[in-house]
Protein backbone atom coordinates (compact mmCIF):
# COMPACT_ATOMS: atom_id res chain seq x y z
CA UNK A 1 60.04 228.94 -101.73
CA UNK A 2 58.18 230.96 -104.46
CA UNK A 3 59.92 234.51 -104.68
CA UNK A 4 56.74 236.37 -104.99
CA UNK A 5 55.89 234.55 -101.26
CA UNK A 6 59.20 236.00 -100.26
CA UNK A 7 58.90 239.30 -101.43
CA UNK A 8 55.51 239.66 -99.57
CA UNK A 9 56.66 238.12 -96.41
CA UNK A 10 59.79 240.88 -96.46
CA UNK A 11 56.72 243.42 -97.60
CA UNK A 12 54.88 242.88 -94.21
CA UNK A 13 58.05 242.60 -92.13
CA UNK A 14 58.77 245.84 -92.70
CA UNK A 15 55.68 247.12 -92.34
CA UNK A 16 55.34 245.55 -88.90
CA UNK A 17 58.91 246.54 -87.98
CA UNK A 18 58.32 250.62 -88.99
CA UNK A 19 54.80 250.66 -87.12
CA UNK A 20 56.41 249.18 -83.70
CA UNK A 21 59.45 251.19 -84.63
CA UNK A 22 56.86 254.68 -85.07
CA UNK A 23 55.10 253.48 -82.28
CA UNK A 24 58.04 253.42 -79.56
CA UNK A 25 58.91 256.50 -81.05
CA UNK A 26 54.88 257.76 -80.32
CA UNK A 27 55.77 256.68 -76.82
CA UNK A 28 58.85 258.52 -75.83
CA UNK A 29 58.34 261.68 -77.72
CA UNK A 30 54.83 261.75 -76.51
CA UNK A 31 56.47 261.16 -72.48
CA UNK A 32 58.89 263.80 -73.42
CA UNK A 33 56.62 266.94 -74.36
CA UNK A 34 53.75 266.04 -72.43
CA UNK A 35 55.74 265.85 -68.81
CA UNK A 36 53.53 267.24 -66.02
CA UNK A 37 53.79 268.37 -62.30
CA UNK A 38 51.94 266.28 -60.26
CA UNK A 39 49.10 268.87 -59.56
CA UNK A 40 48.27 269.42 -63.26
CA UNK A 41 47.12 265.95 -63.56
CA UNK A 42 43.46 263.92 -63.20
CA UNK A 43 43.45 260.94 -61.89
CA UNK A 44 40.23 258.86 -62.06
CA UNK A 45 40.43 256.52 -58.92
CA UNK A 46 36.84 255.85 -59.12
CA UNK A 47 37.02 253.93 -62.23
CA UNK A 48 39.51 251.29 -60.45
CA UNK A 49 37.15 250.84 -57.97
CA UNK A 50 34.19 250.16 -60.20
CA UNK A 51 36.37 247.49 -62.34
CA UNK A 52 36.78 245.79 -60.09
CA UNK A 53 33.19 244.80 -58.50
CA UNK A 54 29.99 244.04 -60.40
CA UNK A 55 27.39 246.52 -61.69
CA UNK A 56 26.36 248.82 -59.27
CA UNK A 57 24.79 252.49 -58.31
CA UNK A 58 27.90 253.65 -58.85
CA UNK A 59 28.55 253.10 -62.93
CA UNK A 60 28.05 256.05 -64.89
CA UNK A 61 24.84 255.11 -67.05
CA UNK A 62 26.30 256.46 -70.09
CA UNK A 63 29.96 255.08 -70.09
CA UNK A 64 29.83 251.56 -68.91
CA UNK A 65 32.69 250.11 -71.14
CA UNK A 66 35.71 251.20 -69.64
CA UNK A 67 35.63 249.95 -66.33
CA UNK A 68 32.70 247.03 -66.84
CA UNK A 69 34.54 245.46 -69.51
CA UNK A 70 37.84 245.21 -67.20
CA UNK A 71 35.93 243.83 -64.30
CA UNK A 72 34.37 240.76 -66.84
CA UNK A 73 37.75 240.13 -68.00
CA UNK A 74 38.56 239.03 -64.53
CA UNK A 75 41.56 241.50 -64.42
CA UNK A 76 42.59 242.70 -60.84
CA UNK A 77 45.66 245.09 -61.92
CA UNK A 78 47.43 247.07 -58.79
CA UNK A 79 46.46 250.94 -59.41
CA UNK A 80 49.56 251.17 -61.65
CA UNK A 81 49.18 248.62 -63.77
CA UNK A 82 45.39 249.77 -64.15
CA UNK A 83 47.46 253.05 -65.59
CA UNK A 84 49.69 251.04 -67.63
CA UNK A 85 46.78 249.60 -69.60
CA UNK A 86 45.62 252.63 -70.44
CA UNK A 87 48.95 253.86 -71.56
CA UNK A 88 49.31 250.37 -73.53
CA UNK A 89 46.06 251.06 -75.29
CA UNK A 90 46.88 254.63 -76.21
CA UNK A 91 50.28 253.53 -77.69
CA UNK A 92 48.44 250.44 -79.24
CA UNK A 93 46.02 253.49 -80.87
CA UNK A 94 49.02 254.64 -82.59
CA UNK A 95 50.53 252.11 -84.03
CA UNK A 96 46.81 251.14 -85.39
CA UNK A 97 46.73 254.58 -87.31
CA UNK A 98 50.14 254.83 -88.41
CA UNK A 99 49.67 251.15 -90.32
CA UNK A 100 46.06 251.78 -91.34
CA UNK A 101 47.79 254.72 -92.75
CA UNK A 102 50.94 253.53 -94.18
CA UNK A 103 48.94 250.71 -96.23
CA UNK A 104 46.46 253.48 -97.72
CA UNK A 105 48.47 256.82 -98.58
CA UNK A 106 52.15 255.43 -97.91
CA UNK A 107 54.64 255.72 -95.78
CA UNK A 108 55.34 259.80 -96.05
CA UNK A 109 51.61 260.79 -95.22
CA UNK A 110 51.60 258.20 -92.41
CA UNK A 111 54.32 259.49 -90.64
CA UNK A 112 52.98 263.45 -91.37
CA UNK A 113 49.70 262.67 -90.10
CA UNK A 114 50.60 260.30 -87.29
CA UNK A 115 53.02 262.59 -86.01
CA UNK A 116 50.57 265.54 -85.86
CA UNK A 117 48.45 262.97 -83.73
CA UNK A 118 50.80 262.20 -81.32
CA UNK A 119 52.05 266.08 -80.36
CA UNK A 120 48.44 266.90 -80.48
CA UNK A 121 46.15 268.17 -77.48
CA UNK A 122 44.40 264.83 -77.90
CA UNK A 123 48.01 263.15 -76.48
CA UNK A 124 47.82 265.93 -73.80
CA UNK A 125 44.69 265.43 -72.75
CA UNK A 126 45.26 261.70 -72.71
CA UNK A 127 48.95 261.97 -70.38
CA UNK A 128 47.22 264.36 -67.78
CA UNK A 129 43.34 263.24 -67.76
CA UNK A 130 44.68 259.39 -66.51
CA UNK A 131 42.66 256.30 -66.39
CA UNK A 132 39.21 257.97 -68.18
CA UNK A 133 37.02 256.88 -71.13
CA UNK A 134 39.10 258.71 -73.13
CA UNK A 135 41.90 256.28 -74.00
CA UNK A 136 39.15 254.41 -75.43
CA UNK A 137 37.11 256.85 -77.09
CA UNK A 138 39.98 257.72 -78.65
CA UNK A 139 40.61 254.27 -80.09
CA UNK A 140 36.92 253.69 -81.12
CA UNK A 141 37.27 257.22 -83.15
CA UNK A 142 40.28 255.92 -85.05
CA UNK A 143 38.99 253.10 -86.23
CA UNK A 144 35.82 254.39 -86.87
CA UNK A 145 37.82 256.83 -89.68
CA UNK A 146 39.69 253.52 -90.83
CA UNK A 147 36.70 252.39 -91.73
CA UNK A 148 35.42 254.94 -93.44
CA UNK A 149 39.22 255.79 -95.40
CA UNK A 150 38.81 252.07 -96.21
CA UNK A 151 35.04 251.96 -97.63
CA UNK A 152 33.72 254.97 -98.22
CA UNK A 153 35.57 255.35 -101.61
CA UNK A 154 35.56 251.70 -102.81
CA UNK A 155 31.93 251.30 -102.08
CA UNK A 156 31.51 254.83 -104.18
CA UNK A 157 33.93 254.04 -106.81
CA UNK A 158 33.27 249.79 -107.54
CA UNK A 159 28.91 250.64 -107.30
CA UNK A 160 29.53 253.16 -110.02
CA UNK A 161 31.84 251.46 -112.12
CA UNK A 162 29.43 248.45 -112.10
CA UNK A 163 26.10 250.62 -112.58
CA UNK A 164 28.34 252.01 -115.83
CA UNK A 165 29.42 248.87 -117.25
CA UNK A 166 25.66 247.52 -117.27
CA UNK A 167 23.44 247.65 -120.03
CA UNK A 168 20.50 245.41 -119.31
CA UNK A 169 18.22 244.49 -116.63
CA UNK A 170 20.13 241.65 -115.27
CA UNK A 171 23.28 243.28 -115.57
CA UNK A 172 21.70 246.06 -113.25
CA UNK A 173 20.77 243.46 -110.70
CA UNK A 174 24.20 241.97 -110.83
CA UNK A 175 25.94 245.09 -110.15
CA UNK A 176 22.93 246.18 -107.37
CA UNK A 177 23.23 242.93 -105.61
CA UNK A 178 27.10 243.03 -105.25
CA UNK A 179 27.27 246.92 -104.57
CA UNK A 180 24.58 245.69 -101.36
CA UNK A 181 27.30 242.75 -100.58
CA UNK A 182 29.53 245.26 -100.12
CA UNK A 183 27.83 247.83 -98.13
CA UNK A 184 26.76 244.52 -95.70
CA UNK A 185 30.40 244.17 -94.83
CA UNK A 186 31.42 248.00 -94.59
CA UNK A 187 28.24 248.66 -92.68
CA UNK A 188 29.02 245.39 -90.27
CA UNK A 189 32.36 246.69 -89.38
CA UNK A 190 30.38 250.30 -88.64
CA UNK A 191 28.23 249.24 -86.71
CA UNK A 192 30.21 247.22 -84.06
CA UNK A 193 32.58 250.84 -83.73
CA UNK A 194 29.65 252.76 -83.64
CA UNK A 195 28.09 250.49 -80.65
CA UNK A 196 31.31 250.14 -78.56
CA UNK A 197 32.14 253.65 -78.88
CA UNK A 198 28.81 254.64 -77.68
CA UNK A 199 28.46 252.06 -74.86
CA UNK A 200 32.02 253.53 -73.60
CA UNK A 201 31.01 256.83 -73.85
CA UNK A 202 27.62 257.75 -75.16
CA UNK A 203 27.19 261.35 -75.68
CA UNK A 204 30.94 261.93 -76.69
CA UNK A 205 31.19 259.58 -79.50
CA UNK A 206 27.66 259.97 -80.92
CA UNK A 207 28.71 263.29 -81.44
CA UNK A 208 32.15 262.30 -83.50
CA UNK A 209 30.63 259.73 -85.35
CA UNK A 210 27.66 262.43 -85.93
CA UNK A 211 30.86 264.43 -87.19
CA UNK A 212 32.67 261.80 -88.76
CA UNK A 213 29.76 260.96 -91.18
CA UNK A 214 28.90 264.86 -92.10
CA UNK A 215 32.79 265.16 -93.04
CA UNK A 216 32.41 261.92 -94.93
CA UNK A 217 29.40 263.36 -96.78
CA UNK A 218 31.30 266.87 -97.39
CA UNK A 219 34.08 264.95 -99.27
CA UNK A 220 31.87 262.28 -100.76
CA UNK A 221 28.28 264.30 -101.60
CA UNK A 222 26.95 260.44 -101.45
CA UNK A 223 23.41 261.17 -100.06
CA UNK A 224 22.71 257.49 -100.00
CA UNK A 225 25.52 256.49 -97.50
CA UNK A 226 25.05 259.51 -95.70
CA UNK A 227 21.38 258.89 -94.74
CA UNK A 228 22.36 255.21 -94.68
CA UNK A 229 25.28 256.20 -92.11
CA UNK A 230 22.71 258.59 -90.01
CA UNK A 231 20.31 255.55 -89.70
CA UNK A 232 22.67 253.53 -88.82
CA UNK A 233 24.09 255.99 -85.73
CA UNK A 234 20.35 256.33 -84.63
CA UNK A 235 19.60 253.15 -84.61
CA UNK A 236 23.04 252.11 -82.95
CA UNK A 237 22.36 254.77 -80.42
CA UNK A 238 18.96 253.26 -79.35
CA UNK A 239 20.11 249.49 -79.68
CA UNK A 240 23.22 250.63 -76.80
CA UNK A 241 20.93 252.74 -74.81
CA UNK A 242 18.40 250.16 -74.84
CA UNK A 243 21.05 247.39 -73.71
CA UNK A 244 22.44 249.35 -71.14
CA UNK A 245 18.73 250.56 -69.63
CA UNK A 246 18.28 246.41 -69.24
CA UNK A 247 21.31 245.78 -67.96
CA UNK A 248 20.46 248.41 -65.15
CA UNK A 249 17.34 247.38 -64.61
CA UNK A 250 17.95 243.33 -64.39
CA UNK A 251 20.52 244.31 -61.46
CA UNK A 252 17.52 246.78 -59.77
CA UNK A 253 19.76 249.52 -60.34
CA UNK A 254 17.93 253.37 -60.77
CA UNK A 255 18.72 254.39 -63.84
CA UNK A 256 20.09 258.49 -63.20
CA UNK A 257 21.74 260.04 -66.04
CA UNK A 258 24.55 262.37 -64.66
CA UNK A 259 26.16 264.44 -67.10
CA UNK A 260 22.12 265.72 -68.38
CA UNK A 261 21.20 266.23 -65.08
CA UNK A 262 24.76 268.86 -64.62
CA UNK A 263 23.96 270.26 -67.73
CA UNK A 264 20.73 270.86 -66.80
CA UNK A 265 21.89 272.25 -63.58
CA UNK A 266 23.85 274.87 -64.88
CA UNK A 267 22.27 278.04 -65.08
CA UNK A 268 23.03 280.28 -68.26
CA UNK A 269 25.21 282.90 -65.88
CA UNK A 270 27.39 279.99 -65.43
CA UNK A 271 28.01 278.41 -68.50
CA UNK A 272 28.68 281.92 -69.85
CA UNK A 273 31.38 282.50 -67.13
CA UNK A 274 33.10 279.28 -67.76
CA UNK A 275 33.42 279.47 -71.15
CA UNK A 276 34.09 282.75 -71.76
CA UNK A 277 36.60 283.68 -69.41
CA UNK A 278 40.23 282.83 -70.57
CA UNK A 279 38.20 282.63 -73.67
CA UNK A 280 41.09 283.63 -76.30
CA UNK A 281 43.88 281.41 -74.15
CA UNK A 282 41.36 278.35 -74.14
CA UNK A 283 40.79 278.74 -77.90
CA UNK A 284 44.78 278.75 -78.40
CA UNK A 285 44.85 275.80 -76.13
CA UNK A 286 42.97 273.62 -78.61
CA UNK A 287 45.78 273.49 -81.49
CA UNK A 288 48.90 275.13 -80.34
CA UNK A 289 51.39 274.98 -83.09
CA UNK A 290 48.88 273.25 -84.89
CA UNK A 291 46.63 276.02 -85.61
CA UNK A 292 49.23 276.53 -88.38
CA UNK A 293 47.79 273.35 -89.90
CA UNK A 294 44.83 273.83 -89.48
CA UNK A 295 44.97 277.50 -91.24
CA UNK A 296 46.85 276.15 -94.08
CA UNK A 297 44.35 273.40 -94.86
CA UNK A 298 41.24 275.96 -94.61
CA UNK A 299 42.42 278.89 -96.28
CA UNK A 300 45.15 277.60 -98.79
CA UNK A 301 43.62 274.24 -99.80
CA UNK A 302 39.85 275.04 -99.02
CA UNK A 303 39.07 272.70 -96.50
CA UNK A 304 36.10 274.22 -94.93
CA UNK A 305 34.80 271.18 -93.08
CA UNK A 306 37.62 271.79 -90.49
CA UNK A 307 35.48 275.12 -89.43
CA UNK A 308 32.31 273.12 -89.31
CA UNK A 309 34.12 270.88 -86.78
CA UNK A 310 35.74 273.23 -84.88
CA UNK A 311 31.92 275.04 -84.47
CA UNK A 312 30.00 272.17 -83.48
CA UNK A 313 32.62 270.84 -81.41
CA UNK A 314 33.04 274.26 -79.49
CA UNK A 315 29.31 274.64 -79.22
CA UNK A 316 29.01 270.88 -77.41
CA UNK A 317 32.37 272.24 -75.02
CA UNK A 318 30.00 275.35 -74.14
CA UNK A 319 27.59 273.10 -71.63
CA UNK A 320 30.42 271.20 -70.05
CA UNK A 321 33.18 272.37 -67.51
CA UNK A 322 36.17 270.13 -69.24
CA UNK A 323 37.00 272.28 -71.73
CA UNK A 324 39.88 271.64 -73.58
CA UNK A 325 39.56 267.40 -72.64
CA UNK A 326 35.46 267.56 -74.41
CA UNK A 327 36.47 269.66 -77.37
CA UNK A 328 39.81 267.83 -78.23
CA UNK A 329 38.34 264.67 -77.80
CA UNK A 330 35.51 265.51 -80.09
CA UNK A 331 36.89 267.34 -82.59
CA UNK A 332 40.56 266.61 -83.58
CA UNK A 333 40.01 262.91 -84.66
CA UNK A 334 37.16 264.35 -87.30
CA UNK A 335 40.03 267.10 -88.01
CA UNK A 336 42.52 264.31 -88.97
CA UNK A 337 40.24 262.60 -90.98
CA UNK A 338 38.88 265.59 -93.15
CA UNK A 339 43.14 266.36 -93.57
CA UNK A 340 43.66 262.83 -94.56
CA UNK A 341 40.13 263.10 -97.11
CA UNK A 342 41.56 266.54 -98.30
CA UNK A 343 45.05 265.60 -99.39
CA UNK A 344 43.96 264.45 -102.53
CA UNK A 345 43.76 267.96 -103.45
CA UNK A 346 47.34 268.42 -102.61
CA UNK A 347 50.24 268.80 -104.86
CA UNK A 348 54.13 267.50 -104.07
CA UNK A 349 54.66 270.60 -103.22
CA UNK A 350 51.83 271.07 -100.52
CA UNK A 351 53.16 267.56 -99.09
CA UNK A 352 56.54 269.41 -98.63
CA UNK A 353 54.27 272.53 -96.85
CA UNK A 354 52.42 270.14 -94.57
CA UNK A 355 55.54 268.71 -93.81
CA UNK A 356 57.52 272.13 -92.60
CA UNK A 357 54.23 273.03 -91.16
CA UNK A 358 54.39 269.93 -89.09
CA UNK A 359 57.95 270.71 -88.01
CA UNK A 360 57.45 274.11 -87.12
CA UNK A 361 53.90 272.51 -85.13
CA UNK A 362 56.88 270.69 -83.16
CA UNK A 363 58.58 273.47 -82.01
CA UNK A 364 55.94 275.21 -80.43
CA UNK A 365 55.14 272.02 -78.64
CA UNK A 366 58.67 271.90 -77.44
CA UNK A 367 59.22 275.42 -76.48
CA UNK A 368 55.99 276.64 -75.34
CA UNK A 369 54.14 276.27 -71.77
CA UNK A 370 51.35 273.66 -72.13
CA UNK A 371 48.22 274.17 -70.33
CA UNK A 372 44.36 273.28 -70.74
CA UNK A 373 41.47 274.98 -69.79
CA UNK A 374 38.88 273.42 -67.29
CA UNK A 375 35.98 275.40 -66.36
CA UNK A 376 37.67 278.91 -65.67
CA UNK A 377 41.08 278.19 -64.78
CA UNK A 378 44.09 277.28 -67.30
CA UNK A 379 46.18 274.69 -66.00
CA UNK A 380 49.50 274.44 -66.82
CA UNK A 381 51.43 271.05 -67.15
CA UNK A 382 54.33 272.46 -65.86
């Protein structure tokens, strides 16, 4: 056998062997912190149900994904194995982002950033909110910032590097007509994340990828693929709506879209109340120990996209009563991804920071009472 075919067989073993071996690891340490009393936790029953018959009244019009895509699989799982799945696919979620990780910034920053994933609220959120949209909202999200950690750049980088390098008019069309090859394939790939995130959960992920792309654009300043990426959204967003209105409609279903009509239903006394009551806990609540991250990377190494996030995001929690499961799941995959776009501006020795800052994150997680906020109570896990 050739030794070079060797070598890169032994490469990808143990690259295969580390993510299984990280993601076990993601799986017991995330059991471990995340342990709840039985009243702290959500179970979504009705989304069994609904996998398990055909369309109907009863789908939510906006989130069809998780529960229709189960029942066209032909999968009839007992109510704990319909858990299972879920867990499966969160654990399957982090192995995905460690390796998408470990092949683009190495093994260190893999482990850094896929740890602070795993002891985030996002895992909390995920362990006590059980069998919701969530698990794969989450998923969609993450590869939604592979793609752009795996395109953005090149497309940025090769389309200038061949616009340089060209000095006449058929060199230009050369370099034009392979820079659009390029952007096909990227913008393929974007477009089936953008549409499965949104039929699984419309409003939620419209508003990451809405995030996703302005974070993208901060880091980038590439107006092209930024209006390119908007189009793209809007015109994703109308294709899914569109599919999902005829899919209601050939069954003779009434189309009634529930979470605008309880937004719409809450007066502005309300909203006020549950938001701003426990205000100062709830905020807390979003990080924990990571809020030590998340200060570092802002006011150290200037990384003011995380407070554009962390607005927007809070301002989409303020019309909803899940507070800490809406703004976690909207903000803190658009918070890894501006870390991950931001490191290039680190040094060694702000690796080393991250990396104490990230142990210290730990501890807190460890040692201090978890809770989230829904509506106006905080709910402890314990």
């Amino acid at each position: 056998m050739n030794p070079n075919y060797l070598i890169k067989i032994m490469k990808i073993i143990k690259i295969l062997f580390l993510t299984i071996l990280f993601t076990v690891f993601a799986k017991e340490i995330s059991n471990y912190i995340f342990q709840s009393k039985v009243e702290s936790r959500v179970y979504n029953t009705g989304f069994y149900y609904l996998s398990q018959k055909p369309l109907s009244s009863s789908h939510n019009f906006d989130s069809l994904f998780t529960p229709y895509h189960i029942y066209l699989l032909n999968y009839r799982p007992s109510p704990e194995n319909f858990v299972r799945y879920f867990e499966n696919i969160r654990y399957l979620s982090y192995g995905i982002f460690f390796l998408s990780l470990y092949l683009k910034q190495g093994l260190i920053i893999s482990i850094l950033l896929s740890f602070i994933l795993v002891i985030s609220p996002l895992s909390l959120i995920q362990k006590t909110w059980i069998s919701f949209p969530d698990t794969y909202t989450f998923l969609f999200s993450l590869f939604l910032v592979i793609q752009k950690l795996y395109s953005s750049k090149e497309i940025q980088k090769d389309s200038k590097e061949l616009l340089q390098n060209s000095y006449i008019l058929k060199d230009i069309y050369k370099s034009l007509k392979i820079k659009f090859k390029i952007n096909s394939y990227s913008y393929f790939f974007f477009f089936i994340i953008i549409s499965l995130g949104l039929f699984n959960h419309f409003y939620q992920f419209f508003f990451i990828a809405f995030e996703i792309i302005c974070i993208n654009f901060y880091f980038l300043r590439d107006k092209y693929q930024f209006i390119l990426d908007l189009l793209f959204l809007l015109l994703s967003a109308i294709f899914i709506r569109s599919i999902s209105q005829y899919l209601f409609i050939l069954n003779n279903i009434e189309i009634v879209d529930y979470r605008l009509s309880i937004v719409k239903s809450l007066s502005y006394e309300e909203l006020i109340k549950i938001n701003f009551t426990n205000l100062f806990t709830g905020i807390y609540g979003f990080l924990f120990g990571l809020w030590l991250i998340f200060l570092y990377d802002v006011l150290i190494k200037k990384n003011y996209s995380h407070i554009f996030s962390f607005i927007f995001s809070f301002c989409i929690t303020f019309f909803t009563y899940d507070t800490t499961r809406i703004f976690t799941l909207i903000f803190f995959v658009s918070f890894l991804f501006s870390l991950t776009l931001n490191l290039r501006n680190y040094t060694s020795r702000d690796i080393k920071a991250l990396s104490v800052l990230t142990f210290l994150s730990s501890i807190v997680y460890f040692f201090q009472p978890l809770y989230y906020k829904w509506g106006e109570r905080i709910i402890y896990l314990k």
